[in-house]
PDB file of N, CA and C in Angstrom:
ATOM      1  N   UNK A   1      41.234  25.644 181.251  1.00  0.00           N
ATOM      2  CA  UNK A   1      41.091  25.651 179.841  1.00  0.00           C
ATOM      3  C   UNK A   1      39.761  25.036 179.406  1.00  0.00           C
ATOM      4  N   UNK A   2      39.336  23.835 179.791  1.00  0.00           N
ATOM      5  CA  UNK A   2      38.021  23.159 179.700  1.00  0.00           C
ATOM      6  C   UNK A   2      37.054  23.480 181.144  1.00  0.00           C
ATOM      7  N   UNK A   3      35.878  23.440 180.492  1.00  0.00           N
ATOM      8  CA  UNK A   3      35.003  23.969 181.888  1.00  0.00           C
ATOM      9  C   UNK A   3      35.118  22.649 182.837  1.00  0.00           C
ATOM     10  N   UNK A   4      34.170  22.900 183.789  1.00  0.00           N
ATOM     11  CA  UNK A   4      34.383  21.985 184.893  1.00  0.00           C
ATOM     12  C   UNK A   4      33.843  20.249 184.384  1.00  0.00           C
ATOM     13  N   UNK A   5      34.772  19.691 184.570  1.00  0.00           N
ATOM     14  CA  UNK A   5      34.520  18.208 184.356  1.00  0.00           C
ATOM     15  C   UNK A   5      34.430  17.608 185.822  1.00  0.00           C
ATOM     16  N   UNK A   6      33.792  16.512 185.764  1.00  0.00           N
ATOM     17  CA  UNK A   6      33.712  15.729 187.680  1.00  0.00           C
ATOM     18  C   UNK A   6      34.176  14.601 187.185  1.00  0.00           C
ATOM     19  N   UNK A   7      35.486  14.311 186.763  1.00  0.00           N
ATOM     20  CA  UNK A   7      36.098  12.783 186.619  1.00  0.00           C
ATOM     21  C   UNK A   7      36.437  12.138 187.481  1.00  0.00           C
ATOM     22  N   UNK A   8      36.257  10.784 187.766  1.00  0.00           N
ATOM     23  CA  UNK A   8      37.349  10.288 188.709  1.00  0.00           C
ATOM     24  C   UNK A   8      36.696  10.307 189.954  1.00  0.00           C
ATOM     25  N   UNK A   9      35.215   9.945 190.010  1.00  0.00           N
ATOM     26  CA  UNK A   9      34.313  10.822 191.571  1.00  0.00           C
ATOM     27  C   UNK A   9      33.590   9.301 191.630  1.00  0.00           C
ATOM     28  N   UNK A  10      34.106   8.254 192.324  1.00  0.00           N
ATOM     29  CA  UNK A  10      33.371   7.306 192.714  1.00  0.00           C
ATOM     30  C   UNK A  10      32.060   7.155 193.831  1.00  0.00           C
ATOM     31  N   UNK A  11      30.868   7.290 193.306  1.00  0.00           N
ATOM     32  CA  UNK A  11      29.422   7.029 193.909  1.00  0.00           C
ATOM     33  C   UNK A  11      29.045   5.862 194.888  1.00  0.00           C
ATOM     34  N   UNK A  12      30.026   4.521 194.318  1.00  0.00           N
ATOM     35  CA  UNK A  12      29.591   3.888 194.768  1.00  0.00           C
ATOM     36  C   UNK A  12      28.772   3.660 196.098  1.00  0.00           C
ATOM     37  N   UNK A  13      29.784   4.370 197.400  1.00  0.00           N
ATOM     38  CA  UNK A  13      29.321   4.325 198.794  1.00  0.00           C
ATOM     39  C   UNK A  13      27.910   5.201 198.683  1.00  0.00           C
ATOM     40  N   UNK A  14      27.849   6.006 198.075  1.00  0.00           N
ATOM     41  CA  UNK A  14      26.566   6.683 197.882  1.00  0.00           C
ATOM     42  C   UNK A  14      25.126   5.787 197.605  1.00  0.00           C
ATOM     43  N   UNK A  15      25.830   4.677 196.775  1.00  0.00           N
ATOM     44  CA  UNK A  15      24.445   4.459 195.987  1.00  0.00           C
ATOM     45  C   UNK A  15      24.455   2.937 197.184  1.00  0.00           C
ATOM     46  N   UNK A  16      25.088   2.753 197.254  1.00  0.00           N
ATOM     47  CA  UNK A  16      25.147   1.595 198.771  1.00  0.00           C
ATOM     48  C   UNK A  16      24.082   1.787 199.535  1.00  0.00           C
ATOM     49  N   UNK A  17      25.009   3.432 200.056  1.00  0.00           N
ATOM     50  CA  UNK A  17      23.831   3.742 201.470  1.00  0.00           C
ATOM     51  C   UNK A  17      22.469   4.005 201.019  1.00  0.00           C
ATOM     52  N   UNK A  18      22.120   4.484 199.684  1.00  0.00           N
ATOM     53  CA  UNK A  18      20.770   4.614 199.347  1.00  0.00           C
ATOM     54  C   UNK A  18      19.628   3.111 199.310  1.00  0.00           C
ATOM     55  N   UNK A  19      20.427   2.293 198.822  1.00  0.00           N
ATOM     56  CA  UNK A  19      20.257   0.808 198.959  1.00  0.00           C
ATOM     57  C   UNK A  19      20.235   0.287 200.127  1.00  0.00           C
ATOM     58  N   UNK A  20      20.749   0.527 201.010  1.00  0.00           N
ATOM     59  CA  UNK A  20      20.695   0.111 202.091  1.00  0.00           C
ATOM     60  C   UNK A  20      19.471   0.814 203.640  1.00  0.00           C
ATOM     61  N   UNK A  21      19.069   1.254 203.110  1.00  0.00           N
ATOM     62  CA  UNK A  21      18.136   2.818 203.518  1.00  0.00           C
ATOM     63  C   UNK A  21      16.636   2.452 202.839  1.00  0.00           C
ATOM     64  N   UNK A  22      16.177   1.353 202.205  1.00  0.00           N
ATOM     65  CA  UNK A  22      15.094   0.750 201.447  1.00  0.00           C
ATOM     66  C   UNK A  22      13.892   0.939 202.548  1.00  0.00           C
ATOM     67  N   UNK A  23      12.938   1.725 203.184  1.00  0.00           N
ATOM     68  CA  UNK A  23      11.784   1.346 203.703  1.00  0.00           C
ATOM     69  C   UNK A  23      12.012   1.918 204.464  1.00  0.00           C
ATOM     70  N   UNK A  24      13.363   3.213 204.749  1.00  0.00           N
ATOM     71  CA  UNK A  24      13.526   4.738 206.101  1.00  0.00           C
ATOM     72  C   UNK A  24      12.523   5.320 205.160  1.00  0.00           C
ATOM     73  N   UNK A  25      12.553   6.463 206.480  1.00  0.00           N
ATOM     74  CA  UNK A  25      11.705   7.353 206.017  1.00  0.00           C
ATOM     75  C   UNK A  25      12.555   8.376 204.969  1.00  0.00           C
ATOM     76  N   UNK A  26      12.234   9.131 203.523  1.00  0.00           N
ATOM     77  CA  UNK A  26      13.000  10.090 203.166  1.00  0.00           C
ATOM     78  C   UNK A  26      13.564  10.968 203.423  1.00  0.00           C
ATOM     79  N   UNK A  27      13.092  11.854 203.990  1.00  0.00           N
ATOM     80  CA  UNK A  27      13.453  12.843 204.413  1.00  0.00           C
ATOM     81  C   UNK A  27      14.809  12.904 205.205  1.00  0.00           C
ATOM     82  N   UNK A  28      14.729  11.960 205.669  1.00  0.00           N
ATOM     83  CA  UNK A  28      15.959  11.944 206.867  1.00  0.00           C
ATOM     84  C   UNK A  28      17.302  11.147 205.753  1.00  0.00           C
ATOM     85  N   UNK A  29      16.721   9.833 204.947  1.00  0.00           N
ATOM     86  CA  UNK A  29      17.727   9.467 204.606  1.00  0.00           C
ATOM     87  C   UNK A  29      18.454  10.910 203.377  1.00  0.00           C
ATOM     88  N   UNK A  30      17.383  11.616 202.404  1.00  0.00           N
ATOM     89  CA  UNK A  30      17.761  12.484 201.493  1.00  0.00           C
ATOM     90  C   UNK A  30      18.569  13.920 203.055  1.00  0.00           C
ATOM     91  N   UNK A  31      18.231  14.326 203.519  1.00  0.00           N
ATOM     92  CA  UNK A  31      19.419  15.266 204.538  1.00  0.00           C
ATOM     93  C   UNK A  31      20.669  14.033 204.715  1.00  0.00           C
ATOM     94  N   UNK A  32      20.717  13.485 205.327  1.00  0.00           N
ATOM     95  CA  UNK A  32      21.875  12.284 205.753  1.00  0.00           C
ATOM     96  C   UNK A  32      23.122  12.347 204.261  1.00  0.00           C
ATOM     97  N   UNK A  33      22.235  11.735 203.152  1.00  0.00           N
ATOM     98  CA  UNK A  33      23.204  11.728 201.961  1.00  0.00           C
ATOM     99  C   UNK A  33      23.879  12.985 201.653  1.00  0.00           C
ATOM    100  N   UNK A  34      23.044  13.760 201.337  1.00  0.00           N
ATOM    101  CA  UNK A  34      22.986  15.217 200.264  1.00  0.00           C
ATOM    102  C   UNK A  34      24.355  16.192 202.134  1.00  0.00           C
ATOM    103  N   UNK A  35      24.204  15.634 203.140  1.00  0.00           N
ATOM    104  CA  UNK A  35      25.227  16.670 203.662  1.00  0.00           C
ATOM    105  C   UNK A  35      26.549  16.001 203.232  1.00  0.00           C
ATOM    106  N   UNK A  36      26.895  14.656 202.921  1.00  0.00           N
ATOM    107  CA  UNK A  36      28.168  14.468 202.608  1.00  0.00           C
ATOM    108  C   UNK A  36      28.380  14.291 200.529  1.00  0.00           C
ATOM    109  N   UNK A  37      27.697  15.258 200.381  1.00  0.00           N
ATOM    110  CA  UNK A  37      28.286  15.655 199.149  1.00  0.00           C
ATOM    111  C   UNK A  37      28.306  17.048 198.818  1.00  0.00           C
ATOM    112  N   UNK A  38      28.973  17.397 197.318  1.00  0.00           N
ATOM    113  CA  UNK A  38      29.032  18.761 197.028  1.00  0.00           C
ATOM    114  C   UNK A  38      28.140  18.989 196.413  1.00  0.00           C
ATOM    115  N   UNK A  39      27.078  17.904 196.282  1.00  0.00           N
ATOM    116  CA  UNK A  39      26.188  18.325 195.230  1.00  0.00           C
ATOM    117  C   UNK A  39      24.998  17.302 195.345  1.00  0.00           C
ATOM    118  N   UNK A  40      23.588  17.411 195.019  1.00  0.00           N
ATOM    119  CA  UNK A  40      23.071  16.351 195.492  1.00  0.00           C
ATOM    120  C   UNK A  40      22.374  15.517 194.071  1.00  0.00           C
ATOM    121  N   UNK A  41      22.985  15.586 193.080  1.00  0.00           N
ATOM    122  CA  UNK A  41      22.349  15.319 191.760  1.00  0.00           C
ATOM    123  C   UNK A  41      22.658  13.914 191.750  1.00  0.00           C
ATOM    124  N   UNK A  42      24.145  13.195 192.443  1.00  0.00           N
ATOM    125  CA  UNK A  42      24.000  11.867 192.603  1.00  0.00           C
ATOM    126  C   UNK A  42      22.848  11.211 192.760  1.00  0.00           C
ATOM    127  N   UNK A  43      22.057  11.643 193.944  1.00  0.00           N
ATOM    128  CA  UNK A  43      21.700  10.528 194.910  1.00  0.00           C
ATOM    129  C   UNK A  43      20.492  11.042 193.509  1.00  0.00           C
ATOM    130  N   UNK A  44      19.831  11.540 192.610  1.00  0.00           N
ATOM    131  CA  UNK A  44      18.903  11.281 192.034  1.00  0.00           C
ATOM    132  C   UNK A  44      19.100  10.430 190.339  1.00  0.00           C
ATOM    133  N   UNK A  45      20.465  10.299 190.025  1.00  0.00           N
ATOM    134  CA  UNK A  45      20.756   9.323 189.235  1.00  0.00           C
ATOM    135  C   UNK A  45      20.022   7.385 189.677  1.00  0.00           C
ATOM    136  N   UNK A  46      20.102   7.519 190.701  1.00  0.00           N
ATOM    137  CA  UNK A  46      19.607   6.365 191.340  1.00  0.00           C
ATOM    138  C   UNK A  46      18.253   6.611 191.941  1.00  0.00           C
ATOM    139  N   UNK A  47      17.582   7.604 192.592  1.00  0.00           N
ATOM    140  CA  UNK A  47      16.465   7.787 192.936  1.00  0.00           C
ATOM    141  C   UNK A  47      15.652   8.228 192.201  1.00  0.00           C
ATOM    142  N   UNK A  48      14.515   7.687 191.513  1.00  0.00           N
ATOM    143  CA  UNK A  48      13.860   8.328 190.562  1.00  0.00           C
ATOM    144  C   UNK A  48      12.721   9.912 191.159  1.00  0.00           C
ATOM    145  N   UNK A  49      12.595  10.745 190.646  1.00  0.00           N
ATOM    146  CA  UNK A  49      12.119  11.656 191.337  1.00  0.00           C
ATOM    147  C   UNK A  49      10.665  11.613 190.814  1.00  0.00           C
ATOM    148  N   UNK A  50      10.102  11.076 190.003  1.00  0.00           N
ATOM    149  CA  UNK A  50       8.943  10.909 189.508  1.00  0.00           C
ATOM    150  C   UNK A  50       8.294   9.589 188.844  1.00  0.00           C
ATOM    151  N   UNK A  51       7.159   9.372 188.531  1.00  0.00           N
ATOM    152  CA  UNK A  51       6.635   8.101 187.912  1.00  0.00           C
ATOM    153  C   UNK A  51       7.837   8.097 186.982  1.00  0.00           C
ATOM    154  N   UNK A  52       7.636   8.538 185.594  1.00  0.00           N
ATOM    155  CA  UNK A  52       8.198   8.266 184.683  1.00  0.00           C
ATOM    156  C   UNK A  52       9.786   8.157 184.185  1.00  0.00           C
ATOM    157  N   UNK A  53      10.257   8.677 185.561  1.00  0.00           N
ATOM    158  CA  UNK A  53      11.985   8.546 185.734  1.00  0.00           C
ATOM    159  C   UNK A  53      12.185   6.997 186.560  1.00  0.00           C
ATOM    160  N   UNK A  54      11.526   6.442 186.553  1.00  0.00           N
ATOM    161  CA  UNK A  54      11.277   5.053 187.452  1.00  0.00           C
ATOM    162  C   UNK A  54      12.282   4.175 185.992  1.00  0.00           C
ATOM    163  N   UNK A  55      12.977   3.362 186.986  1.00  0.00           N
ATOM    164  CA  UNK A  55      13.858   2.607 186.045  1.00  0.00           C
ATOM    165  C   UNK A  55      14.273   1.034 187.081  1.00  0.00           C
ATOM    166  N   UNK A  56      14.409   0.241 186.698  1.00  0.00           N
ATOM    167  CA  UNK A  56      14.777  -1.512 187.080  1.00  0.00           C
ATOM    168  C   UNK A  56      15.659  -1.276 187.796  1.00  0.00           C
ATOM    169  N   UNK A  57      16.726  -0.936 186.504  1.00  0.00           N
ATOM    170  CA  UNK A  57      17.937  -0.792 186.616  1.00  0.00           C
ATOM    171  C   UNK A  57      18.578   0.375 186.364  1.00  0.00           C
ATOM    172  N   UNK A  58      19.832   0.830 186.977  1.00  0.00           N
ATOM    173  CA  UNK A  58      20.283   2.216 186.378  1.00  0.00           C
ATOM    174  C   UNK A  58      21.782   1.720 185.740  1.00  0.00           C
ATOM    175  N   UNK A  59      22.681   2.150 184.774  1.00  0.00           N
ATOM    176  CA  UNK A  59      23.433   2.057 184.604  1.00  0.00           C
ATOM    177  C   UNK A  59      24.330   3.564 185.302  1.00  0.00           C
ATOM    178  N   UNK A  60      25.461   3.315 186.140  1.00  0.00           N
ATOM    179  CA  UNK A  60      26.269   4.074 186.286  1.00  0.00           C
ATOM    180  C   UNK A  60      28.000   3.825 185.765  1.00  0.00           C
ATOM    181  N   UNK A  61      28.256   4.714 184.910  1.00  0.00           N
ATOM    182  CA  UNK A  61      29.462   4.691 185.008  1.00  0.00           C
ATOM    183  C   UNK A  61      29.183   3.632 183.360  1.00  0.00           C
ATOM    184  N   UNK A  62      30.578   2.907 182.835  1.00  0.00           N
ATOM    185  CA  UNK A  62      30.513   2.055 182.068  1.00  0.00           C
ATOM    186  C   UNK A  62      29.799   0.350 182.487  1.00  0.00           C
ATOM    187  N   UNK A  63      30.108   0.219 183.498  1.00  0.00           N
ATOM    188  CA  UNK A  63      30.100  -0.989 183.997  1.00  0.00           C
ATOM    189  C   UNK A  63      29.688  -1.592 184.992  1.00  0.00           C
ATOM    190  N   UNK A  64      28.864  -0.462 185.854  1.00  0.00           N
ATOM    191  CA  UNK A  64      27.974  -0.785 186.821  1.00  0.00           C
ATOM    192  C   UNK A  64      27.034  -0.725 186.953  1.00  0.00           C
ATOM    193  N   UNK A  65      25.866  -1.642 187.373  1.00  0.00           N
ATOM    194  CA  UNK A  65      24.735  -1.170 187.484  1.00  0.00           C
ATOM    195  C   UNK A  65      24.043  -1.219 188.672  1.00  0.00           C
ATOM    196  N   UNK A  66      22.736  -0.760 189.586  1.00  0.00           N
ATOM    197  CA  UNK A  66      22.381  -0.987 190.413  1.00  0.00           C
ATOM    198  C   UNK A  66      20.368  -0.960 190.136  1.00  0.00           C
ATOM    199  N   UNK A  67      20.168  -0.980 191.212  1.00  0.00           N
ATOM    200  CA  UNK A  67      18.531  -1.550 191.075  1.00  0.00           C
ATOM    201  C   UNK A  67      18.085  -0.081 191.410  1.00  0.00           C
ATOM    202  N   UNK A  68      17.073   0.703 190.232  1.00  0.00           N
ATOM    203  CA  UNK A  68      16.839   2.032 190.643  1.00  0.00           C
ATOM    204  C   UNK A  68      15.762   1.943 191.572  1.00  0.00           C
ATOM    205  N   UNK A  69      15.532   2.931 192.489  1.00  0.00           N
ATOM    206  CA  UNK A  69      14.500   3.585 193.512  1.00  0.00           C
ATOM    207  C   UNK A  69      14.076   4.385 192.995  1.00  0.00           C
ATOM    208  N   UNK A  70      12.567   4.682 193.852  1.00  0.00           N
ATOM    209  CA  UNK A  70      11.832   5.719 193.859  1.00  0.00           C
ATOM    210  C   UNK A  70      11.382   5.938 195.200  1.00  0.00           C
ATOM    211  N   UNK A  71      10.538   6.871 195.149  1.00  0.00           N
ATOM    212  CA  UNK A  71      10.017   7.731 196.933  1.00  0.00           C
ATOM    213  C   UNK A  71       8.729   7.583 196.588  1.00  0.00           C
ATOM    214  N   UNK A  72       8.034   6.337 197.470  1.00  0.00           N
ATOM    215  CA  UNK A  72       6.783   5.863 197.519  1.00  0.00           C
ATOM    216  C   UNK A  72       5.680   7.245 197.804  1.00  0.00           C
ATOM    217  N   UNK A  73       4.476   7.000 197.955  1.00  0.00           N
ATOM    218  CA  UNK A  73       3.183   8.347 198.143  1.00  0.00           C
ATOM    219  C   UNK A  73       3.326   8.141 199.861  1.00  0.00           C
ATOM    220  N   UNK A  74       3.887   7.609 200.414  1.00  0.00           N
ATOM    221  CA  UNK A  74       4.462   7.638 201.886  1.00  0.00           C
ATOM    222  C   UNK A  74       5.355   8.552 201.856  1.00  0.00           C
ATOM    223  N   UNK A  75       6.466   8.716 201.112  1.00  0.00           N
ATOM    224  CA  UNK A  75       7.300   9.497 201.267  1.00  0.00           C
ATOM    225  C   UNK A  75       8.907   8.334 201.809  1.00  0.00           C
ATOM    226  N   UNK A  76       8.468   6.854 201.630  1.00  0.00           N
ATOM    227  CA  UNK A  76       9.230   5.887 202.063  1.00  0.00           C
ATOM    228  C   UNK A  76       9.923   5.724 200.500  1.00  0.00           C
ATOM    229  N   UNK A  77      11.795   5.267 200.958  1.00  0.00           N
ATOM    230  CA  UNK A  77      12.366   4.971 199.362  1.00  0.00           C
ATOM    231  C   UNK A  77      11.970   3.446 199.319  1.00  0.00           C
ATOM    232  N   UNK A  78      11.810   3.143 198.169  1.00  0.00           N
ATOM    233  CA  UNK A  78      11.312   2.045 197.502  1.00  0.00           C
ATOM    234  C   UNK A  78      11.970   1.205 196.357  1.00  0.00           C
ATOM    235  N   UNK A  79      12.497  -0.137 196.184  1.00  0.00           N
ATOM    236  CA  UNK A  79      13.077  -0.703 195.425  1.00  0.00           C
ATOM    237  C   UNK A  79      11.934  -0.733 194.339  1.00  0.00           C
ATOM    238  N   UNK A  80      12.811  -1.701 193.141  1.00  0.00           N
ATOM    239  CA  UNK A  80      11.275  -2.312 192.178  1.00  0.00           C
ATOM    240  C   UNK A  80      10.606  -3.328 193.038  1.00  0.00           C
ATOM    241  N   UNK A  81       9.177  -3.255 192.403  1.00  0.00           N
ATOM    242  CA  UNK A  81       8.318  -4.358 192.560  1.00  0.00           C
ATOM    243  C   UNK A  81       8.709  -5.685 193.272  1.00  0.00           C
ATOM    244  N   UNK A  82       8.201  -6.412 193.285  1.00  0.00           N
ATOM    245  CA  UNK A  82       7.893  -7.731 193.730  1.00  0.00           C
ATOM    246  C   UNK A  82       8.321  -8.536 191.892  1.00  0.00           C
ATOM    247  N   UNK A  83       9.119  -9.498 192.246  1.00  0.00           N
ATOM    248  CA  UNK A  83       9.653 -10.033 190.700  1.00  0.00           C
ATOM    249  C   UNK A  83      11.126  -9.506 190.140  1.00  0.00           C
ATOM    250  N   UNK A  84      11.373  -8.532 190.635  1.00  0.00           N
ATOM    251  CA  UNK A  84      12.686  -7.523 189.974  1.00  0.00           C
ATOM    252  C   UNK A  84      13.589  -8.192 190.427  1.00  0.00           C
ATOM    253  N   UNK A  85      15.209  -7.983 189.948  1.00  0.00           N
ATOM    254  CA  UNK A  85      16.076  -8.062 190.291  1.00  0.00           C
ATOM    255  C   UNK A  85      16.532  -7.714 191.441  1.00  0.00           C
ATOM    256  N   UNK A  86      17.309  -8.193 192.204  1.00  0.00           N
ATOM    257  CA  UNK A  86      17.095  -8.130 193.877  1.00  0.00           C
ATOM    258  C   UNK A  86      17.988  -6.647 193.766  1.00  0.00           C
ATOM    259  N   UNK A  87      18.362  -6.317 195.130  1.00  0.00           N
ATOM    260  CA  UNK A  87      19.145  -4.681 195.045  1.00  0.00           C
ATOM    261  C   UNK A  87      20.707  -5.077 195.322  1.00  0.00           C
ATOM    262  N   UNK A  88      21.408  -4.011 194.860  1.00  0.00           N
ATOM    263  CA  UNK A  88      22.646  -4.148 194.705  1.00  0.00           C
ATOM    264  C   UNK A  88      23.197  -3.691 193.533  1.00  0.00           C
ATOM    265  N   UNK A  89      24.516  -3.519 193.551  1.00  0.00           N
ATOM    266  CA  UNK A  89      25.413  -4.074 192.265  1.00  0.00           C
ATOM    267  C   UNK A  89      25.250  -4.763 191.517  1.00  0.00           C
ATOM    268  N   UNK A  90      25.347  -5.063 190.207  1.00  0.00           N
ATOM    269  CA  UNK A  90      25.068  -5.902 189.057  1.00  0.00           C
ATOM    270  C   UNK A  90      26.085  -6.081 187.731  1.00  0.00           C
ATOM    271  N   UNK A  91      26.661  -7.407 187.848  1.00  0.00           N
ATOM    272  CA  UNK A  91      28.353  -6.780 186.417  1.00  0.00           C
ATOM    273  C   UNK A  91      26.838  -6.920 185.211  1.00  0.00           C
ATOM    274  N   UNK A  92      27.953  -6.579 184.383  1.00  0.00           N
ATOM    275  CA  UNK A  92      27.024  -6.955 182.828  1.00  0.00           C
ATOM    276  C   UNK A  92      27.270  -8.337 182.572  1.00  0.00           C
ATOM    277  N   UNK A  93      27.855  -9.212 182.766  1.00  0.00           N
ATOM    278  CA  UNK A  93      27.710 -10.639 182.668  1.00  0.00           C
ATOM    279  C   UNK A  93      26.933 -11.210 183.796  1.00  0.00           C
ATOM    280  N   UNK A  94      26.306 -11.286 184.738  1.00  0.00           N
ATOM    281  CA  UNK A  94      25.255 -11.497 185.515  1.00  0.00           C
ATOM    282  C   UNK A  94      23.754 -10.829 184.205  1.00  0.00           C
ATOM    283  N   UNK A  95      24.058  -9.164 184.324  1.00  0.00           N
ATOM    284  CA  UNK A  95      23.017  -9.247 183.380  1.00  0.00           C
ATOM    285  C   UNK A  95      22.980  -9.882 182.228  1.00  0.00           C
ATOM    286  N   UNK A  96      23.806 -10.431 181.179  1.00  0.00           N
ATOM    287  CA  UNK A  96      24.176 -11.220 180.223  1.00  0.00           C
ATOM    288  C   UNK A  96      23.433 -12.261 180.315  1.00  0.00           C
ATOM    289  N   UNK A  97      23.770 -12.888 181.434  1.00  0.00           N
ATOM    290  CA  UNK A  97      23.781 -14.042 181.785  1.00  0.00           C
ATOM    291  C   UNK A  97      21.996 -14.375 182.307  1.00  0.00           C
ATOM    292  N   UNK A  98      21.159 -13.158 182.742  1.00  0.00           N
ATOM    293  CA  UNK A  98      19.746 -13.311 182.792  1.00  0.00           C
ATOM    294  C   UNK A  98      19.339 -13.047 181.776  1.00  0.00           C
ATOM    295  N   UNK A  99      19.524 -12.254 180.755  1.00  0.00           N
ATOM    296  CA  UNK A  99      18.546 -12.091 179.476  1.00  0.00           C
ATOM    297  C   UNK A  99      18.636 -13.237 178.645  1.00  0.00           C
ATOM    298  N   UNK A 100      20.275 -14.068 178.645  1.00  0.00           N
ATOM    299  CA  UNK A 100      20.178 -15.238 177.990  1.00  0.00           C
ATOM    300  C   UNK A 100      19.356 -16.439 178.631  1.00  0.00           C
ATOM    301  N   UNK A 101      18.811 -16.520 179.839  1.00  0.00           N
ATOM    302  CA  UNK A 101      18.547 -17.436 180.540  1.00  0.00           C
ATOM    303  C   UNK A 101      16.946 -16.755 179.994  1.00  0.00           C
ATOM    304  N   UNK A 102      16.538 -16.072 179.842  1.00  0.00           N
ATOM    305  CA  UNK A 102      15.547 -15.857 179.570  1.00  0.00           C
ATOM    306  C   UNK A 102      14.817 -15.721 178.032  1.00  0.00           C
ATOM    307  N   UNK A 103      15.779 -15.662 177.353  1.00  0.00           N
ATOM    308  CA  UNK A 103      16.224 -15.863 175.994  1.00  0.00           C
ATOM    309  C   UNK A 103      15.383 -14.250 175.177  1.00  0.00           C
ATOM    310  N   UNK A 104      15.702 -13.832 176.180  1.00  0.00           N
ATOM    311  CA  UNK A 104      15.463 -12.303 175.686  1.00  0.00           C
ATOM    312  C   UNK A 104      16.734 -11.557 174.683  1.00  0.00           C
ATOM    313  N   UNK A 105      17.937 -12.262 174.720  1.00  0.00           N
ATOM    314  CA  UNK A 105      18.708 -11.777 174.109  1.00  0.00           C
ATOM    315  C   UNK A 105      19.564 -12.629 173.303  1.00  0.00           C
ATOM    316  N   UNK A 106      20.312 -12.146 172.153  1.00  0.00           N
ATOM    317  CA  UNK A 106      20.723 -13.029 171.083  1.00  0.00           C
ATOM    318  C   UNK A 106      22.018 -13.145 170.754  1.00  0.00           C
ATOM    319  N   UNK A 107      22.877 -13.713 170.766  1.00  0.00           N
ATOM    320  CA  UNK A 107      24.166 -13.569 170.274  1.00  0.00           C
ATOM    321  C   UNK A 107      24.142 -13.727 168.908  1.00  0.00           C
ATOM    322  N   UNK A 108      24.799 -13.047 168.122  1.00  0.00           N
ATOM    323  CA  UNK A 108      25.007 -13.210 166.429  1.00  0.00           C
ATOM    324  C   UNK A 108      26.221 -14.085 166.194  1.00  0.00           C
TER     325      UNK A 108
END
């Protein structure tokens, strides 16, 4: 009755192994991921495919976040910078909890 919806499809292990894969070479880690899915649009929610899709952080889902990548001019995946938030998982009260420490953010 409704077209195709993808509910209910947890990434997490996906965005793990991409995280965990920081400084392989691409090629091998992007074949490795993309054969155990139906689709490979995940692994680029988290991998930025260009300069300007480059992000800190990504939000997935309501309530998760993780540290986005990109694919260095090596062709190596790459966390943020030097200074960023380390890689991983992130609740929103951790992030809460740095913007207030930094007083970047305000409670009313």
């Amino acid at each position: 009755m409704h077209g195709k919806h993808r509910r209910g499809l947890d990434y997490t292990p996906l965005f793990r192994f991409l995280l965990s894969r920081v400084g392989a070479e691409w090629d091998g880690v992007y074949r490795e991921a993309a054969a155990r899915l139906d689709r490979p649009d995940p692994i680029f929610w988290l991998v930025a495919r260009n300069e300007h899709e480059r992000r800190e952080m990504v939000r997935v889902g309501e309530s998760s976040y993780f540290s986005g990548l990109y694919v260095d001019d090596d062709g190596i995946p790459a966390d943020r910078p030097a200074g960023s938030p380390g890689r991983g998982s992130v609740t929103v009260l951790q992030l809460l909890y740095a913007h207030l420490q930094r007083r970047t953010f305000r409670l009313s």
